[in-house]
Protein backbone atom coordinates (compact mmCIF):
# COMPACT_ATOMS: atom_id res chain seq x y z
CA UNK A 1 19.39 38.58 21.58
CA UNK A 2 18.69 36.19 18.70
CA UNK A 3 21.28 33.66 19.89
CA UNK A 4 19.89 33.85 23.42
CA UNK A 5 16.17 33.32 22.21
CA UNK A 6 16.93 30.34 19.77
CA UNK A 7 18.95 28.96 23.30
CA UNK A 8 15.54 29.70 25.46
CA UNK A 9 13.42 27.80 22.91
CA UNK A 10 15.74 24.77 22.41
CA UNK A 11 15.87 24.57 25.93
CA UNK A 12 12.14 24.43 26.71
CA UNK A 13 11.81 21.78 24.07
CA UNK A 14 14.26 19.67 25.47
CA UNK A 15 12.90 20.00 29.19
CA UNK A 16 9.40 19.27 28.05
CA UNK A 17 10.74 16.47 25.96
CA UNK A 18 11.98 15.25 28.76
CA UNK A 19 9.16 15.72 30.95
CA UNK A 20 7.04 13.82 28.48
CA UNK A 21 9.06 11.00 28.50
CA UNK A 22 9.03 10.36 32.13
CA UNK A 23 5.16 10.89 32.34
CA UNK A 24 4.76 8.61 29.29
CA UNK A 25 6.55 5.75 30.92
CA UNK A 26 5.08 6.15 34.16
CA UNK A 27 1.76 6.31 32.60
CA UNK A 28 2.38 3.50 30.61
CA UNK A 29 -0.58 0.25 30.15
CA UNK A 30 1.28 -2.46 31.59
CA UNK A 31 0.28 -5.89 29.31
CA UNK A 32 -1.05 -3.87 26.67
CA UNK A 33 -0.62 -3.44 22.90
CA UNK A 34 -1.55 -0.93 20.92
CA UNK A 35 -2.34 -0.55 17.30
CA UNK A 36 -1.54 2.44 15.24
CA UNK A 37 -4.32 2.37 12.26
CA UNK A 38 -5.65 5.84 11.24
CA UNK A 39 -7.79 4.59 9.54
CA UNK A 40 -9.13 0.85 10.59
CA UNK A 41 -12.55 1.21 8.87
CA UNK A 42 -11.39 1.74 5.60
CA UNK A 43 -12.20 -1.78 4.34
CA UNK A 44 -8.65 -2.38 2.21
CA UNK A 45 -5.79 -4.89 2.16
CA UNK A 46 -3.86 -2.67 5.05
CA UNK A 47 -7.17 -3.17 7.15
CA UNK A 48 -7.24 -6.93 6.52
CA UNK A 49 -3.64 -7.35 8.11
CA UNK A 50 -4.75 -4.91 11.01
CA UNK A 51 -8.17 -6.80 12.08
CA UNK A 52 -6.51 -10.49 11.02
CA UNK A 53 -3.55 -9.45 12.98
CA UNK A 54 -5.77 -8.81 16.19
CA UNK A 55 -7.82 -11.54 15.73
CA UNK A 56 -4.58 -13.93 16.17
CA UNK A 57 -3.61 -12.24 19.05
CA UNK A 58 -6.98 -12.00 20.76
CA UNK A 59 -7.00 -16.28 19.95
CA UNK A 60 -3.44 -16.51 21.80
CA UNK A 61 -4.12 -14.80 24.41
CA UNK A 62 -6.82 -12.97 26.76
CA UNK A 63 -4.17 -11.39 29.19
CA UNK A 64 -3.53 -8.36 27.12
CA UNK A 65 -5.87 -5.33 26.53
CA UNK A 66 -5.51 -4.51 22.75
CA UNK A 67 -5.46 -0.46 21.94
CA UNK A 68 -6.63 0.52 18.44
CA UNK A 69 -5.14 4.14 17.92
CA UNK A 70 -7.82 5.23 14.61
CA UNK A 71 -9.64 8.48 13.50
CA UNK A 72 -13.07 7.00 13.15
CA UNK A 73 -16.02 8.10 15.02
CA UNK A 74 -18.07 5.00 14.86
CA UNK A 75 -18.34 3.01 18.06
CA UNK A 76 -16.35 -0.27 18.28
CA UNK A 77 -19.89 -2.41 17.75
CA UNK A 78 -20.33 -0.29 13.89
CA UNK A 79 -16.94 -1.18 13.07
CA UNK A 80 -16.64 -5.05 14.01
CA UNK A 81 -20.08 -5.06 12.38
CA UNK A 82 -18.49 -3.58 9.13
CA UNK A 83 -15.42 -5.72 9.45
CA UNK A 84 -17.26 -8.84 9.53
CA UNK A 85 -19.26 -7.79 6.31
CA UNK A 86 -16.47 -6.88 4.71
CA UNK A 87 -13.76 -9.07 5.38
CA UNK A 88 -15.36 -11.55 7.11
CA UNK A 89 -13.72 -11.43 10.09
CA UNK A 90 -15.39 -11.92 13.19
CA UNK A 91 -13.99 -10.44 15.95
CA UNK A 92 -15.37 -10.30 19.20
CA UNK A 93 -14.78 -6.56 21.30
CA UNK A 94 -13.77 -8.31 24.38
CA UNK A 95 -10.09 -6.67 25.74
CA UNK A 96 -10.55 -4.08 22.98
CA UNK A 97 -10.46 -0.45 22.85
CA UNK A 98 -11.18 1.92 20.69
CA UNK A 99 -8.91 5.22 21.10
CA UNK A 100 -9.96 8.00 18.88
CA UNK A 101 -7.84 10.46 17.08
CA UNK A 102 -7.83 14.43 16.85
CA UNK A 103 -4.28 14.64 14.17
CA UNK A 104 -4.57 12.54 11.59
CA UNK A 105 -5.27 15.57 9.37
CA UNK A 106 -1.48 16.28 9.78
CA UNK A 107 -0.79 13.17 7.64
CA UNK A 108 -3.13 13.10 5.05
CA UNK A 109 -1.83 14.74 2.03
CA UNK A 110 -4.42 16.62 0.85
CA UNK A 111 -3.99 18.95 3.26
CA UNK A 112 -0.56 19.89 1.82
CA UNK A 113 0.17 20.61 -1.82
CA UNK A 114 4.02 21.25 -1.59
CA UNK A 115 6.45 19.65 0.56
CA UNK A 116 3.58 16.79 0.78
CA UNK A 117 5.94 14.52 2.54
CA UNK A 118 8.31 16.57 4.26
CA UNK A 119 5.01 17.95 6.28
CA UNK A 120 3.34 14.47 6.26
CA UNK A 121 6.33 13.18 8.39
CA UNK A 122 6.36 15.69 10.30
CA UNK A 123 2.52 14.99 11.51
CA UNK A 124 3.40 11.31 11.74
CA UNK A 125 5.40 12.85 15.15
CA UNK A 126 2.77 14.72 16.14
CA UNK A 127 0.37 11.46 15.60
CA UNK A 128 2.79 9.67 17.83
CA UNK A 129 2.54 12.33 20.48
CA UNK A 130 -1.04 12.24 20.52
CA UNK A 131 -1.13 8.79 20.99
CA UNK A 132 1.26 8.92 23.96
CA UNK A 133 -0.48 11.96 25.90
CA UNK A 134 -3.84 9.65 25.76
CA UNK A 135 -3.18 5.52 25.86
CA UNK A 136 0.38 4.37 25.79
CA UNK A 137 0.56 0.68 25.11
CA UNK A 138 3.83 -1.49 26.45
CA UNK A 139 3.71 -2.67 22.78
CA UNK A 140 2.94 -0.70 20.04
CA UNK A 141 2.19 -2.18 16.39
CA UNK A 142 2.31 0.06 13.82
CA UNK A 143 -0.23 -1.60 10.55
CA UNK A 144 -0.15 1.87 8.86
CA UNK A 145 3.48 3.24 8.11
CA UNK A 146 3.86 6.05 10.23
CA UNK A 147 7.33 5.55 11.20
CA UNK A 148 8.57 8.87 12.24
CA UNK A 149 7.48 9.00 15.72
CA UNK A 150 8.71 5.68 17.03
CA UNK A 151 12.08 7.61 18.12
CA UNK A 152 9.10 9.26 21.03
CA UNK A 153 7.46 5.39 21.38
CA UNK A 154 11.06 3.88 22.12
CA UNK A 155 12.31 6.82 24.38
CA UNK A 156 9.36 5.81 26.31
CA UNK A 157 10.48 2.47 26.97
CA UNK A 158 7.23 0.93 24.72
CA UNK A 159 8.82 -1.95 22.39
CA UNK A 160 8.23 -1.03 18.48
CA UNK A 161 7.32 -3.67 15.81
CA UNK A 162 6.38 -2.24 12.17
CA UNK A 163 4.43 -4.19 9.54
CA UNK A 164 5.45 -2.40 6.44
CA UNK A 165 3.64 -2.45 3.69
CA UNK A 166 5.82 -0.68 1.25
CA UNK A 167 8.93 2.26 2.41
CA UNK A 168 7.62 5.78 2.38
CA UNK A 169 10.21 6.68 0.00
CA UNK A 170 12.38 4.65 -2.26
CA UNK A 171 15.52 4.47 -4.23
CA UNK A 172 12.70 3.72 -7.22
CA UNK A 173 11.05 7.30 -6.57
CA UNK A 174 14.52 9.00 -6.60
CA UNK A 175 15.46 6.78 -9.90
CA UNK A 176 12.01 8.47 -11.46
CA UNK A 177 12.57 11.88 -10.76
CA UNK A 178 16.35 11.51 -11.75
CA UNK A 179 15.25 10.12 -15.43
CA UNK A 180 12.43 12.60 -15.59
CA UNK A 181 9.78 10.03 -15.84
CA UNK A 182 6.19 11.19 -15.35
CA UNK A 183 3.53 9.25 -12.67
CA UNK A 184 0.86 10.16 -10.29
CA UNK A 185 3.04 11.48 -7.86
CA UNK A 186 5.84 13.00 -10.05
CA UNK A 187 3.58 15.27 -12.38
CA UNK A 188 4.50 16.41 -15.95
CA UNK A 189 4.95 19.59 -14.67
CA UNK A 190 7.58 18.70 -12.84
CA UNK A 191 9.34 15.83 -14.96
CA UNK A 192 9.13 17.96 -18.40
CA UNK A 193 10.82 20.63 -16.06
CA UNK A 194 14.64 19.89 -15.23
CA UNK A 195 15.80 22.22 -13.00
CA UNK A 196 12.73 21.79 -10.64
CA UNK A 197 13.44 18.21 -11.08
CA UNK A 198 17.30 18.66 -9.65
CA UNK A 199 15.64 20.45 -6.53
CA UNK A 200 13.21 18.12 -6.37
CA UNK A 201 15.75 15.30 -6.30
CA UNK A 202 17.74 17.24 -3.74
CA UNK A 203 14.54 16.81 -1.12
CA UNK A 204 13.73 13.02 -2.18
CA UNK A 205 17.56 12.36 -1.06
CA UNK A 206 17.15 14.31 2.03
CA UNK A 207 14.23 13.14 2.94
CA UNK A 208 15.83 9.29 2.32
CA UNK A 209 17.85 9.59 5.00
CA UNK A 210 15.68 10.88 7.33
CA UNK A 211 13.79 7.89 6.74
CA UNK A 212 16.76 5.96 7.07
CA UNK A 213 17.17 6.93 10.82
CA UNK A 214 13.51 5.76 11.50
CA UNK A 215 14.66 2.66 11.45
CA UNK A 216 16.84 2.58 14.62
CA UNK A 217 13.76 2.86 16.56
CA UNK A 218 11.89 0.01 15.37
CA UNK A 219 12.35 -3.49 16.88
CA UNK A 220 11.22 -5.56 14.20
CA UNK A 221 9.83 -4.38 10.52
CA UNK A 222 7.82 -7.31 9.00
CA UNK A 223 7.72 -6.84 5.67
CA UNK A 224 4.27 -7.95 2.99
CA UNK A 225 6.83 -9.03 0.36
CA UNK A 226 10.18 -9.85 -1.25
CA UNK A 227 9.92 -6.42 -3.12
CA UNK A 228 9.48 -4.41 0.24
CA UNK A 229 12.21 -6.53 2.38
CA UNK A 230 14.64 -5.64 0.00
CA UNK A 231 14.42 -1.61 0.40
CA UNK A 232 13.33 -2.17 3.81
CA UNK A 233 17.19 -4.01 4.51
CA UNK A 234 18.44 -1.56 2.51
CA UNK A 235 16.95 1.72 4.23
CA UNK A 236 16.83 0.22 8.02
CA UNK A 237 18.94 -1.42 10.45
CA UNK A 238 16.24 -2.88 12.40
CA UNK A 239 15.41 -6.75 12.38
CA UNK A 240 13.44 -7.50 9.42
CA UNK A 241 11.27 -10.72 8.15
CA UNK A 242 9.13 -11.34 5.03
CA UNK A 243 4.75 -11.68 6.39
CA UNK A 244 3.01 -11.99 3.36
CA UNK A 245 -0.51 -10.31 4.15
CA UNK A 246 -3.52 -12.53 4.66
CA UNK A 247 -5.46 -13.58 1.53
CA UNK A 248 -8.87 -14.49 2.05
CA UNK A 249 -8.99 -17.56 -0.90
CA UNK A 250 -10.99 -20.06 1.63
CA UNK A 251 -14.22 -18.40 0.04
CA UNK A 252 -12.65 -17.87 -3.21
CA UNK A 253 -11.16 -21.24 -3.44
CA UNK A 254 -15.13 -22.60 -3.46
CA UNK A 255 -15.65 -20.44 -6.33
CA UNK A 256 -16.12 -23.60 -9.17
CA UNK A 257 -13.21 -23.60 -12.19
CA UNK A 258 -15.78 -24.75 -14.32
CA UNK A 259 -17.15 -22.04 -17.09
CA UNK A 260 -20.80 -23.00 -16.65
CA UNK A 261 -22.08 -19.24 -15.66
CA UNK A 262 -18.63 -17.45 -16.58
CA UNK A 263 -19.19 -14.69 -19.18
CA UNK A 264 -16.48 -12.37 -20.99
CA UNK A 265 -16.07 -10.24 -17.37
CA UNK A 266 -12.89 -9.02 -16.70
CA UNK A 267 -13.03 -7.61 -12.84
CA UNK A 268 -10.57 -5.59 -10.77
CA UNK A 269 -10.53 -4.89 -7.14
CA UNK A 270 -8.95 -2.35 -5.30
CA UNK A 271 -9.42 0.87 -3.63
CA UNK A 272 -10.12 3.80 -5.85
CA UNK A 273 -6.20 5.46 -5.03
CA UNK A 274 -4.51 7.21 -7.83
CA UNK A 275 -1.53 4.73 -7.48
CA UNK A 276 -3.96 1.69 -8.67
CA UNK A 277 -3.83 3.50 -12.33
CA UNK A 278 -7.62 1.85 -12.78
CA UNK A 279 -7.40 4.24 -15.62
CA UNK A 280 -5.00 1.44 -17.67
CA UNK A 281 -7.71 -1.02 -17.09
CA UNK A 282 -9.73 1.16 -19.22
CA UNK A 283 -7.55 2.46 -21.81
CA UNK A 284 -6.21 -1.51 -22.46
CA UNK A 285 -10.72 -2.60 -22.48
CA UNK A 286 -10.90 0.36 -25.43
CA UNK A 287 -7.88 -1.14 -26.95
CA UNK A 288 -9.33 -4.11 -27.11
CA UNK A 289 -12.61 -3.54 -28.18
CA UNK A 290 -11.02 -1.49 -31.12
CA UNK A 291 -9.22 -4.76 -32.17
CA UNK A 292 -11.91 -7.06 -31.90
CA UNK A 293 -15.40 -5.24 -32.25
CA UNK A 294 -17.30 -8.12 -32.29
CA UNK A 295 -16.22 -9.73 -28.91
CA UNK A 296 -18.45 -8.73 -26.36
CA UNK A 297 -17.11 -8.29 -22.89
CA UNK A 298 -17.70 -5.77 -19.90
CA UNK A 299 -15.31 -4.35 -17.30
CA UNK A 300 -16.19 -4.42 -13.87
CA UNK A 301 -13.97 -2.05 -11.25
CA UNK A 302 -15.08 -2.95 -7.72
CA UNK A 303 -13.39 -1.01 -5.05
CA UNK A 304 -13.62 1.54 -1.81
CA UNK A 305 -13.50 4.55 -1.05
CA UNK A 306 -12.16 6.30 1.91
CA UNK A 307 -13.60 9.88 1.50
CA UNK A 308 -14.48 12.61 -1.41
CA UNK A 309 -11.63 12.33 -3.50
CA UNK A 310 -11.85 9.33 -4.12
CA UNK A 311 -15.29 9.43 -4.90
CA UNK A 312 -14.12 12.53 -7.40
CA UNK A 313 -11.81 9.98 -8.73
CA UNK A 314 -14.55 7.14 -9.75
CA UNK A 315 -16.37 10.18 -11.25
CA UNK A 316 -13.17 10.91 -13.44
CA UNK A 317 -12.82 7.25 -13.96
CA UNK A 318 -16.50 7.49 -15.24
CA UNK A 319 -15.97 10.06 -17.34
CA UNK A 320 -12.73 8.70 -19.55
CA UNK A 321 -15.09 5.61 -20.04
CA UNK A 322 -17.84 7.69 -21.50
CA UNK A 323 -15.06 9.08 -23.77
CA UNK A 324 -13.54 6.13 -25.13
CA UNK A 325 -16.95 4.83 -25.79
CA UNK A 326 -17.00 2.15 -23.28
CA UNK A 327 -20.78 3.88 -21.07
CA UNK A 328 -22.50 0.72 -21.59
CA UNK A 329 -18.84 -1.80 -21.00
CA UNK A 330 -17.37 -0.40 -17.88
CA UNK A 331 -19.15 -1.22 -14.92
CA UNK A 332 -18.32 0.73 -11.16
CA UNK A 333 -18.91 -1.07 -7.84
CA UNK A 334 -18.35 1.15 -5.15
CA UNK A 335 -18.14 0.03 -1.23
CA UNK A 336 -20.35 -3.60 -2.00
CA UNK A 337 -20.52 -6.21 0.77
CA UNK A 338 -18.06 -9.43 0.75
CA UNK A 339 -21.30 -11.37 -0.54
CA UNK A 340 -22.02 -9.03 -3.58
CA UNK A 341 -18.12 -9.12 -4.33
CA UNK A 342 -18.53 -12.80 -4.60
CA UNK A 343 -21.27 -12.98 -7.30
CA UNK A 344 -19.59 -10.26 -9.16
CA UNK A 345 -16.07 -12.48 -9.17
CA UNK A 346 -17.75 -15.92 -9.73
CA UNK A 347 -19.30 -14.52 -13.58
CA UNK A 348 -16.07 -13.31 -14.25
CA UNK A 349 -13.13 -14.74 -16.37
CA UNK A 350 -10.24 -12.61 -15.99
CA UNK A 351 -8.72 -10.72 -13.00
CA UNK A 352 -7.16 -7.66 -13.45
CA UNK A 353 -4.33 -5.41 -11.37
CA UNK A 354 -2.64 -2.96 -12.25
CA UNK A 355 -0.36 -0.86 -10.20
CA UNK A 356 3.14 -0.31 -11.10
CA UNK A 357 4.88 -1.11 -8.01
CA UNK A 358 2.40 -2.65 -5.82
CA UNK A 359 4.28 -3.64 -2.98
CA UNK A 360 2.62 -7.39 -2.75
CA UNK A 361 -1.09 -7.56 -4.60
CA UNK A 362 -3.63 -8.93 -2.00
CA UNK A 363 -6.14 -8.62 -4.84
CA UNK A 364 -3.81 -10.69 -6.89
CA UNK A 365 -3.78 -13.69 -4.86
CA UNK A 366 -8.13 -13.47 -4.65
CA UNK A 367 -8.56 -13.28 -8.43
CA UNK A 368 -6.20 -16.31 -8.43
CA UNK A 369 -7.59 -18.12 -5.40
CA UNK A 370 -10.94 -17.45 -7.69
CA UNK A 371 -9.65 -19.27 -10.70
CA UNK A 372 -9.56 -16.43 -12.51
CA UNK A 373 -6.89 -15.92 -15.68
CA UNK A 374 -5.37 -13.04 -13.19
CA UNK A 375 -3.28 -10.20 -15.69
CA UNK A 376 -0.53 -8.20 -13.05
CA UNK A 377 1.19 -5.67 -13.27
CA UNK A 378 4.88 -6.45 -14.39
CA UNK A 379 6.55 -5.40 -11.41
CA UNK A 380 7.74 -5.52 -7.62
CA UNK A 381 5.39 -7.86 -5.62
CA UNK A 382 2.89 -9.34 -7.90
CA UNK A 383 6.09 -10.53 -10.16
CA UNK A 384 8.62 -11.36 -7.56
CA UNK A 385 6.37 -13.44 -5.15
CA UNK A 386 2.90 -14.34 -6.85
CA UNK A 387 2.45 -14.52 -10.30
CA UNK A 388 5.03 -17.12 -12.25
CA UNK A 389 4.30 -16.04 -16.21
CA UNK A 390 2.28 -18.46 -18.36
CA UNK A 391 2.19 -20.80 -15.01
CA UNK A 392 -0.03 -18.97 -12.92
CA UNK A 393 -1.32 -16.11 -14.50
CA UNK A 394 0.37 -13.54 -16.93
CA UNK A 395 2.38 -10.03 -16.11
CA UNK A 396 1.72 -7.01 -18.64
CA UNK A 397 3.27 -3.58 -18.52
CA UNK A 398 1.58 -1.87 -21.68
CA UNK A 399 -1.69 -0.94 -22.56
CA UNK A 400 -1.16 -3.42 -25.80
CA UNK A 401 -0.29 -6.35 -23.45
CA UNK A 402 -3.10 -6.21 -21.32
CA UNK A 403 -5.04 -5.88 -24.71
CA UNK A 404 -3.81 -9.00 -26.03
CA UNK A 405 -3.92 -10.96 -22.76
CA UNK A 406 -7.30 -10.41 -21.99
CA UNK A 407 -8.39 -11.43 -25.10
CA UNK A 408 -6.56 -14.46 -25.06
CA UNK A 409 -8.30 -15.32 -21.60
CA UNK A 410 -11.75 -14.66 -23.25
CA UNK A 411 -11.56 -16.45 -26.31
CA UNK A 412 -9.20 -19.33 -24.64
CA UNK A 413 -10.50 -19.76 -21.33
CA UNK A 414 -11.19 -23.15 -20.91
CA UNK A 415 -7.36 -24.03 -22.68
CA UNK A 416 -6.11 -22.20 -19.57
CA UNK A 417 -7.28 -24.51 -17.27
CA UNK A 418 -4.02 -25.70 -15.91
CA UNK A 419 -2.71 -22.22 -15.74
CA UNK A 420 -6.01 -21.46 -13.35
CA UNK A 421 -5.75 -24.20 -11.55
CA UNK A 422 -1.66 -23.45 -10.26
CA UNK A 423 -2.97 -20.18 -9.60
CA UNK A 424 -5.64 -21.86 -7.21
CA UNK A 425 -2.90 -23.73 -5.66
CA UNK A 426 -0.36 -20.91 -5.53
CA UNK A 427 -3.24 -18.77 -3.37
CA UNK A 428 -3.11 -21.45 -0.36
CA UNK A 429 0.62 -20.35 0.10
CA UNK A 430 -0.94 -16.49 0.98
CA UNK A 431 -3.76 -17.61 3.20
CA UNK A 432 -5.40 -16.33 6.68
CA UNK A 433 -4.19 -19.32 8.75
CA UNK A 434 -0.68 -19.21 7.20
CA UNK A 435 -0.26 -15.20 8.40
CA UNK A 436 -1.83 -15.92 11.64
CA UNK A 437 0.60 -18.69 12.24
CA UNK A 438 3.71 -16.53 11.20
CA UNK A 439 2.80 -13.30 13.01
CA UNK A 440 1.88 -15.23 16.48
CA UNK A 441 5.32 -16.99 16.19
CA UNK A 442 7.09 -13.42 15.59
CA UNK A 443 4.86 -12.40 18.27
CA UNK A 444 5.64 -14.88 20.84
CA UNK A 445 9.47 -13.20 22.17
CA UNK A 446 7.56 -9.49 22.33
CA UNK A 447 4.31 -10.92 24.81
């Protein structure tokens, strides 16, 4: 009975699997591409590539209708508006069309507390289905990283290019839950626990070659940075390329060097995610005032966020200030305009990031392309492709490094001037015209 139920079920799935496939390719958009960006009106470095990477398109050529697969409710007219005042990209909504989304809840992670990527996958198919069943393009761009359902996209006959902005799961994750090591997405719980890591190791390896076998489906992965190629090669078969993501310096590079209005400011930008550890930005500003109570300085975090908990977050961010005594120091920007970022970054002296891991640093190359003294983090993209030590900028990794670095930028600012000024000139490499010109020439064999 069992045996001839389990036979019933796997052959309905494969006869509607089949029957989806040919309806999908017969109700395919011919001369169409589609982008798959849950989110497009998010106002971060993954949106930048996404509206930048339409606007080169839409400039070569006005024989395609452009898709843009999202979960926002605004109207198309609300969200160029808001891309132009954030990014400053104008983009006119000629040949575009917004297709709204009823699953993205199935790959946000909030909505599962165990088995967060196992089930986050999974939704990534049913994402991918949903987007098939309403618009499917004859070329779909993923901007996001939902990978798993390109196996349904290429079935379909509809050609698959991924810009990946870092892999979904990495031999450095496994490495951290093999030595134990604590982070915001390996708790203490967990890493002070070894037999619970051991099973939790078990899924990260399972779930790494899963991931592996995305890659079969995708035509061509283009990669943000050195860091991300290499797992990328590693993990996937599929044709791969290094696209550094565009950098808007043109309006930072008419920021002026000079220190005429500069004050001790050190700034960061980035959205408030847990991965961005803003919290070490704080911990490193206490640190420093505790070491040198008579410089005066402020902190200024300037970032996004994309819904309550990351609001919640700022609010805990808030708080740990208020503990380490820093109330009147630390200094929270939340959703500003492009032109309100640009006053904020043009008092400042220092740039701060600080993400272990970041898969390239967009916000790197601004602070830089702001003459900025720009402190990364000491690892992946930021140290393999950006920032050349005591060049350009410097790389930190401890709470005590960033310490002494930023007060070496405050009290020897004007000393760093060559160092500021090869950061300026290292930003050009990472520009908006540069991406536009590599993606349109990737482009060129797909249209």
């Amino acid at each position: 009975m069992l045996c001839n139920l389990l036979l019933y079920l796997f052959l309905t799935i494969f006869i509607y699997f089949f029957y989806f496939i040919i309806r999908t390719r017969i109700s395919r958009s011919p001369k169409s591409i589609g982008f798959l960006h849950p989110y497009c009106n998010s106002g971060g470095g993954g949106e930048r590539v996404l509206w930048t990477s339409i606007k080169a398109l839409l400039s070569e050529t006005s024989s395609y209708r452009i898709f843009i697969y999202s979960k926002d409710t605004e109207d198309l007219a609300q969200i160029l508006e808001k891309v132009y005042k954030v990014f400053g990209i104008q983009i006119s909504s000629t040949n575009l069309q917004l297709i709204h989304l009823t699953k993205v809840k199935y790959i946000e992670a909030k909505k599962y507390p165990i088995g967060t990527l196992f089930f986050q996958f999974l939704g990534s198919i049913i994402l991918m289905h949903e987007i098939l069943s309403k618009r499917p393009p004859s070329l779909l761009i993923d901007t996001h990283g939902q990978p798993f359902g390109y196996f349904l996209a290429k079935f379909s006959g509809i050609q698959v290019i991924a810009y990946v902005h870092y892999p979904l799961i990495s031999t450095d994750m496994i490495e951290k839950v093999r030595e134990m090591r604590p982070s915001y997405n390996n708790s203490e719980r967990i890493s002070n626990n070894a037999r619970i890591s051991k099973v939790k190791l078990f899924y990260y390896k399972a779930l790494m070659k899963w991931y592996q076998s995305v890659g079969l489906f995708c035509d061509l992965a283009l990669c943000n940075s050195s860091w991300t190629i290499g797992h990328i090669k590693s993990t996937w078969r599929a044709k791969s390329k290094v696209l550094y993501p565009p950098c808007d310096v043109n309006g930072f590079l008419k920021l002026p060097l000079e220190l005429s209005k500069k004050k001790n400011v050190a700034i960061s930008i980035g959205q408030f995610r847990p991965e961005k550890d803003h919290s070490l930005q704080i911990l490193a500003f206490s640190e420093l005032v505790k070491k040198y109570p008579n410089l005066q300085g402020e902190l200024y975090l300037v970032g996004s966020c994309r819904d309550n908990e990351d609001l919640k977050r700022v609010e805990m961010l808030k708080a740990l200030a208020e503990e380490k005594g820093l109330k009147d120091l630390v200094r929270f920007y939340v959703n500003i305009d492009y032109l309100a970022l640009m006053d904020l970054v043009k008092c400042a002296k220092v740039g701060l990031h600080s993400m272990w891991n970041e898969h390239f640093g967009i916000c790197v190359v601004e602070l830089m392309a702001s003459g900025l003294v720009t402190i990364a983090h000491n690892s992946a993209g930021p140290k393999q492709d950006i920032i050349n030590h005591e060049i350009n900028g410097f790389l930190a990794w401890s709470i005590e490094e960033y310490a002494f670095y930023i007060h070496k930028a405050f009290t020897q600012f004007e000393e760093l001037w060559d160092l500021r000024k090869n950061a300026r000139e290292k930003s050009t490499t990472f520009s908006e015209e540069v991406f536009c010109a590599g993606f349109i020439s990737e482009m060129r064999a797909f249209l």
